[in-house]
PDB file of N, CA and C in Angstrom:
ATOM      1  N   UNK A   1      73.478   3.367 -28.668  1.00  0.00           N
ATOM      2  CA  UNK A   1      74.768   3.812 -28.213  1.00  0.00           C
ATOM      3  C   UNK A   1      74.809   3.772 -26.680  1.00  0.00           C
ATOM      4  N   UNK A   2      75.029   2.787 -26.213  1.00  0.00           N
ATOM      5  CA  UNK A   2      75.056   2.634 -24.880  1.00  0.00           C
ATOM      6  C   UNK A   2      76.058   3.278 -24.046  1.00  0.00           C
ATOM      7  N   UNK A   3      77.057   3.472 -24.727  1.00  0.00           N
ATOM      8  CA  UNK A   3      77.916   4.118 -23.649  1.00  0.00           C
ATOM      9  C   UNK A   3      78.274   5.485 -24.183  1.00  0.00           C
ATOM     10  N   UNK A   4      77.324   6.208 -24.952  1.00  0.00           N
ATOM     11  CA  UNK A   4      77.365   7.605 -25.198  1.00  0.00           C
ATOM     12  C   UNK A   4      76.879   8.568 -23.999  1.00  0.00           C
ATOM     13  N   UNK A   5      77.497   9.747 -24.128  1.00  0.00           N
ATOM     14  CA  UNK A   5      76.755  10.939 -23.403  1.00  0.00           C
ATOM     15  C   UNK A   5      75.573  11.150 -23.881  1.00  0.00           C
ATOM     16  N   UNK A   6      74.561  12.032 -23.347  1.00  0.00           N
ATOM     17  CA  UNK A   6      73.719  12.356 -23.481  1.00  0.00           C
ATOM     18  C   UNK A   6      72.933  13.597 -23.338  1.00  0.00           C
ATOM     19  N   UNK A   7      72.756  14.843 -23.898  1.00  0.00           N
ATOM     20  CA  UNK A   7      72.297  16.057 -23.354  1.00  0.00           C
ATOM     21  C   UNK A   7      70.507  16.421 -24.328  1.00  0.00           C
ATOM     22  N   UNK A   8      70.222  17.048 -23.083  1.00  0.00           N
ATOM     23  CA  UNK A   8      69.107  17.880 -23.703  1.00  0.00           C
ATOM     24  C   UNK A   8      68.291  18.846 -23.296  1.00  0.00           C
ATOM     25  N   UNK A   9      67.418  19.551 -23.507  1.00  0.00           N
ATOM     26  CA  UNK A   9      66.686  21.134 -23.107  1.00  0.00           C
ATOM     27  C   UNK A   9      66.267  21.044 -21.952  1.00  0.00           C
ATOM     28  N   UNK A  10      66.006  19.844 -21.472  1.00  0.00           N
ATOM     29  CA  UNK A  10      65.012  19.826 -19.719  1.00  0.00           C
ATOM     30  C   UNK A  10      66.768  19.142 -18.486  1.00  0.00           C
ATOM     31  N   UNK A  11      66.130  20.150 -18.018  1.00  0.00           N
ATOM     32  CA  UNK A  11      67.021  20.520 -16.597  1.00  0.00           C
ATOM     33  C   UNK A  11      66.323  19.472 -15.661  1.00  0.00           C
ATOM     34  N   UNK A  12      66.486  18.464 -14.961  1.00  0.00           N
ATOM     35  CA  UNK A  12      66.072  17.767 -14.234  1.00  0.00           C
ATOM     36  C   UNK A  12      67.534  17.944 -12.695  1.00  0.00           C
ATOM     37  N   UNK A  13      66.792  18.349 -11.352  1.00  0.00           N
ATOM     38  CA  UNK A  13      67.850  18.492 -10.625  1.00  0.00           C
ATOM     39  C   UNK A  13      68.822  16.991 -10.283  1.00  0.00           C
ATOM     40  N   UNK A  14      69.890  16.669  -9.679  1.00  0.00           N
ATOM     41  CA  UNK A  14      70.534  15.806  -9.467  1.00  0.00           C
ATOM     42  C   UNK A  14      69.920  15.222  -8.871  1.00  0.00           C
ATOM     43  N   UNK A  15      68.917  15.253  -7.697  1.00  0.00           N
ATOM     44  CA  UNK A  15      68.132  14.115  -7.095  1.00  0.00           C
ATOM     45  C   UNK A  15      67.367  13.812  -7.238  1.00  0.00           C
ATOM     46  N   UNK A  16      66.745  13.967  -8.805  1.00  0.00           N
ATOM     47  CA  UNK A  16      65.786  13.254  -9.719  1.00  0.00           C
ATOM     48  C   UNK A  16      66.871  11.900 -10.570  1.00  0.00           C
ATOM     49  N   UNK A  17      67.860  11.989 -10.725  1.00  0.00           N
ATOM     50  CA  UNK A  17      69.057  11.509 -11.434  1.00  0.00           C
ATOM     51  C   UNK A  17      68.807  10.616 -10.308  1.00  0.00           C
ATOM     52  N   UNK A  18      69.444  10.156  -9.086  1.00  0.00           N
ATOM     53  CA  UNK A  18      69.894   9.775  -8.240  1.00  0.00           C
ATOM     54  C   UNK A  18      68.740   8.746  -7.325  1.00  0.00           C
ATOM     55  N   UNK A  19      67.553   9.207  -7.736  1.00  0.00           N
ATOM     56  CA  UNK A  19      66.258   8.543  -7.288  1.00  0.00           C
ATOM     57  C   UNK A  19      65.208   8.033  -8.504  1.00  0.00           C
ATOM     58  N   UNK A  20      65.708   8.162  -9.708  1.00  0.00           N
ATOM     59  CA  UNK A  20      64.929   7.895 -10.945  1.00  0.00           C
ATOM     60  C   UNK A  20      63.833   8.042 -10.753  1.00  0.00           C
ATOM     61  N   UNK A  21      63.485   9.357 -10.184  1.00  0.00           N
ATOM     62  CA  UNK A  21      62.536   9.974 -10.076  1.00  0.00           C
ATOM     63  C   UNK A  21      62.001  11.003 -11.133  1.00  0.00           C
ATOM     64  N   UNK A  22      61.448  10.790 -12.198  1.00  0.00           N
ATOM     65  CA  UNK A  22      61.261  11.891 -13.656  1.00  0.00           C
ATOM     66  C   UNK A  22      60.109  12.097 -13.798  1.00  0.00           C
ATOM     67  N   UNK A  23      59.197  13.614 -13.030  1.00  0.00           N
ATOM     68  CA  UNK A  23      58.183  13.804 -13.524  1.00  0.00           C
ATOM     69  C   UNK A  23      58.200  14.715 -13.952  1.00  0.00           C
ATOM     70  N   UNK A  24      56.867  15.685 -13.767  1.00  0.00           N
ATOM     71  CA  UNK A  24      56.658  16.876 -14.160  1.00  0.00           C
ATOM     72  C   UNK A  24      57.366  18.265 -13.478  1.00  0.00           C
ATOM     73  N   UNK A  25      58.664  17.816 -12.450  1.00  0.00           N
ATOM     74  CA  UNK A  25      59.052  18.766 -12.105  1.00  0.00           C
ATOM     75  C   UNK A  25      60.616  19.251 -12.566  1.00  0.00           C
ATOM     76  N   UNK A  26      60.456  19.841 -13.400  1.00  0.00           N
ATOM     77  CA  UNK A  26      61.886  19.932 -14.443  1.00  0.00           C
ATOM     78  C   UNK A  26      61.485  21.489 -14.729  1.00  0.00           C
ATOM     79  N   UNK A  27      62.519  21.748 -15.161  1.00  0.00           N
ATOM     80  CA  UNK A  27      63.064  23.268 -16.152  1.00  0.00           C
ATOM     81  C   UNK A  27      63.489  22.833 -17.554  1.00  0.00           C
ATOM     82  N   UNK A  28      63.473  23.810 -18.205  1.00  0.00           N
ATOM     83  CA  UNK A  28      63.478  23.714 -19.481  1.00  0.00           C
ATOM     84  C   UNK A  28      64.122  24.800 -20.272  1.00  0.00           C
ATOM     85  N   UNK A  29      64.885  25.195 -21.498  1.00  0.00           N
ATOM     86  CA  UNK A  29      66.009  26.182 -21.439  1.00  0.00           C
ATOM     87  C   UNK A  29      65.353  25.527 -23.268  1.00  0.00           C
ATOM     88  N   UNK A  30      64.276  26.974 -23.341  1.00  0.00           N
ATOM     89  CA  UNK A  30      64.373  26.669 -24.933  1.00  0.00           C
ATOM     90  C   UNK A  30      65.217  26.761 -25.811  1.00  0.00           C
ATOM     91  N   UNK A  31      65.155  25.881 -26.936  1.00  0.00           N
ATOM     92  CA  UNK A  31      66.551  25.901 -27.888  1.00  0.00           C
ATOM     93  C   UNK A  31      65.933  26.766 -29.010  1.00  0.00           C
ATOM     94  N   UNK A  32      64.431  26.884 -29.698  1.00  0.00           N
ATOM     95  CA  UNK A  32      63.971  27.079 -30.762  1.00  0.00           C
ATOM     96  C   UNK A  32      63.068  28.511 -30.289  1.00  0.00           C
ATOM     97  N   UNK A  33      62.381  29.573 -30.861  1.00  0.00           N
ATOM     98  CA  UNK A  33      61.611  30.002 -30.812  1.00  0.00           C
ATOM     99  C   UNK A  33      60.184  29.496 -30.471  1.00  0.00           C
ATOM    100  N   UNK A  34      60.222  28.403 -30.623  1.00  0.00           N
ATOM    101  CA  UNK A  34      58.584  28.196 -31.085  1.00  0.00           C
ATOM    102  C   UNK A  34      57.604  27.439 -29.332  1.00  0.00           C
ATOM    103  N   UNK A  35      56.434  27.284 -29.565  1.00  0.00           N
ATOM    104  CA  UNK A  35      55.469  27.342 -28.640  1.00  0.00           C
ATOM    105  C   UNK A  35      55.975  26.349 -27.737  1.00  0.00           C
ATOM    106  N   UNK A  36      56.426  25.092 -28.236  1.00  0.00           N
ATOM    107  CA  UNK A  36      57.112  23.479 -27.631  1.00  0.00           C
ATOM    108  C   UNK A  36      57.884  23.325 -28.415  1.00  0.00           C
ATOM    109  N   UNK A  37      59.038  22.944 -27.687  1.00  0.00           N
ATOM    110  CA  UNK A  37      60.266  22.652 -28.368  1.00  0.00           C
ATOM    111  C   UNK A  37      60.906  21.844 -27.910  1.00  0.00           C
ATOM    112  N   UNK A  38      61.966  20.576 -27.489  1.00  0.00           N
ATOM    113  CA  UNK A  38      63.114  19.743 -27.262  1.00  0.00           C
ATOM    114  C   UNK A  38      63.867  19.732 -27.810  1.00  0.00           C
ATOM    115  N   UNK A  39      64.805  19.813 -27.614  1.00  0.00           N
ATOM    116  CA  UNK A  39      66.519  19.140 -28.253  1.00  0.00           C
ATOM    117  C   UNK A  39      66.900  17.916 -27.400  1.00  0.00           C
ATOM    118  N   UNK A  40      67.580  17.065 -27.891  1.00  0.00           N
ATOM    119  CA  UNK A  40      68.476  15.720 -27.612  1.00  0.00           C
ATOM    120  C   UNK A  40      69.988  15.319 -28.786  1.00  0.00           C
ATOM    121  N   UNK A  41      70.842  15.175 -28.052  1.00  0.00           N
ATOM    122  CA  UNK A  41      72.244  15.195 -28.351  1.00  0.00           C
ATOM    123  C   UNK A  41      72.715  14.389 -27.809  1.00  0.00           C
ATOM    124  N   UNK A  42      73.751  13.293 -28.337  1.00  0.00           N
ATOM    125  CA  UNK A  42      73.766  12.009 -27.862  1.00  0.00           C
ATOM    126  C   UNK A  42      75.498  11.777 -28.925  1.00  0.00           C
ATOM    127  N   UNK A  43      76.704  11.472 -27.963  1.00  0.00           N
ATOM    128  CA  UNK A  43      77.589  11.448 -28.573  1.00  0.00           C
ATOM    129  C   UNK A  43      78.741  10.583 -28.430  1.00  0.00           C
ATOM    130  N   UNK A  44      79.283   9.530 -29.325  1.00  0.00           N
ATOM    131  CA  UNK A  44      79.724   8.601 -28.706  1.00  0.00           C
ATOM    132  C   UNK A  44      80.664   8.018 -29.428  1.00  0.00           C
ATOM    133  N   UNK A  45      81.667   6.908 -29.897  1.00  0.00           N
ATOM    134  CA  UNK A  45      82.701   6.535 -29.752  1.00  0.00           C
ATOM    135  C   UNK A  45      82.681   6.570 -31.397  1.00  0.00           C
ATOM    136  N   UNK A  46      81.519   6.165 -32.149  1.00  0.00           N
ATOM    137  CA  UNK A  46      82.070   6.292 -33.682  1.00  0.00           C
ATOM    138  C   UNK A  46      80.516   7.724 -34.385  1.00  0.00           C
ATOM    139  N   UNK A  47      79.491   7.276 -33.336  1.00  0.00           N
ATOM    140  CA  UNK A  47      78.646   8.325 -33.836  1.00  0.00           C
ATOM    141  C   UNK A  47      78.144   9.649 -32.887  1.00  0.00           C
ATOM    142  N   UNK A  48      77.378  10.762 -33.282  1.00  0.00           N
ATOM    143  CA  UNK A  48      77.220  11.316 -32.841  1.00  0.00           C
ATOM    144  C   UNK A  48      75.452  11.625 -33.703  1.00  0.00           C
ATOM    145  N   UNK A  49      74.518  11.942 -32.332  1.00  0.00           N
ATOM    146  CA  UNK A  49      73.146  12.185 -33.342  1.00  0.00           C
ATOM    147  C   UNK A  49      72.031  12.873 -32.267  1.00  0.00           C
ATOM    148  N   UNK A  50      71.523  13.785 -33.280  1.00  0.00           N
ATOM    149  CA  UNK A  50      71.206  15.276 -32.942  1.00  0.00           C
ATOM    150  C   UNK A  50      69.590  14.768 -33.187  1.00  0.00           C
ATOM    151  N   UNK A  51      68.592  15.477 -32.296  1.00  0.00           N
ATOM    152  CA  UNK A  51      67.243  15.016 -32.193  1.00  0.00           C
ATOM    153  C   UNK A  51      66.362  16.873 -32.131  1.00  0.00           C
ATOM    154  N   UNK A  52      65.830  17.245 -32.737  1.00  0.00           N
ATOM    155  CA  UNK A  52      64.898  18.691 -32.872  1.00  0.00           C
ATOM    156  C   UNK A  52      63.620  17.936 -33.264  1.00  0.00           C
ATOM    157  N   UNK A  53      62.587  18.663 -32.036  1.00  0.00           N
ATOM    158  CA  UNK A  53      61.249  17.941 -31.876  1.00  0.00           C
ATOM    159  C   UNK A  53      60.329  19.516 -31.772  1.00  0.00           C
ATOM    160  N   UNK A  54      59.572  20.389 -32.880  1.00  0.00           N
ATOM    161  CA  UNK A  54      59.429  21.796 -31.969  1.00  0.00           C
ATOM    162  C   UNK A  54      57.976  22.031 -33.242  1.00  0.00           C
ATOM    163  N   UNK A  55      56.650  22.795 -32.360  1.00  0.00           N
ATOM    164  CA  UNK A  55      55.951  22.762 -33.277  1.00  0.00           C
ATOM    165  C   UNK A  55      55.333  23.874 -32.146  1.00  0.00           C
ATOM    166  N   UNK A  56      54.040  24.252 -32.796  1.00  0.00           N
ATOM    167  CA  UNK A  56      52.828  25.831 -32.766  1.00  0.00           C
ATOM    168  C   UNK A  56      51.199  25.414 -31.891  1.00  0.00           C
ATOM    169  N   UNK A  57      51.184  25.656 -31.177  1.00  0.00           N
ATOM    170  CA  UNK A  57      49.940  25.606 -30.877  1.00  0.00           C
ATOM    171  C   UNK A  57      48.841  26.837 -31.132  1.00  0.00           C
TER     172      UNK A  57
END
């Protein structure tokens, strides 16, 4: 889906966006209870599709 939006749990500031710069310096806004978790949400002209990645150490 190329010309869908795109959201998910890690906060990356705007001048990581702007310099495609993506490392280890992000925030993160858990969605699940559990030890590691991600969400991804992705929404677009005929589909829309939901991604839960979350497990226990």
């Amino acid at each position: 889906m190329p010309d869908a939006q795109w959201w998910t749990s890690v906060d990356y500031e705007v001048w990581n966006s702007e310099h495609g710069e993506f490392n280890d310096t992000f925030g993160s806004t858990s969605p699940t209870g559990h030890t590691l978790d991600c969400a991804m949400a992705g929404i677009g002209r005929y589909a829309t599709v939901a991604f839960l990645a979350y497990g226990d150490s």
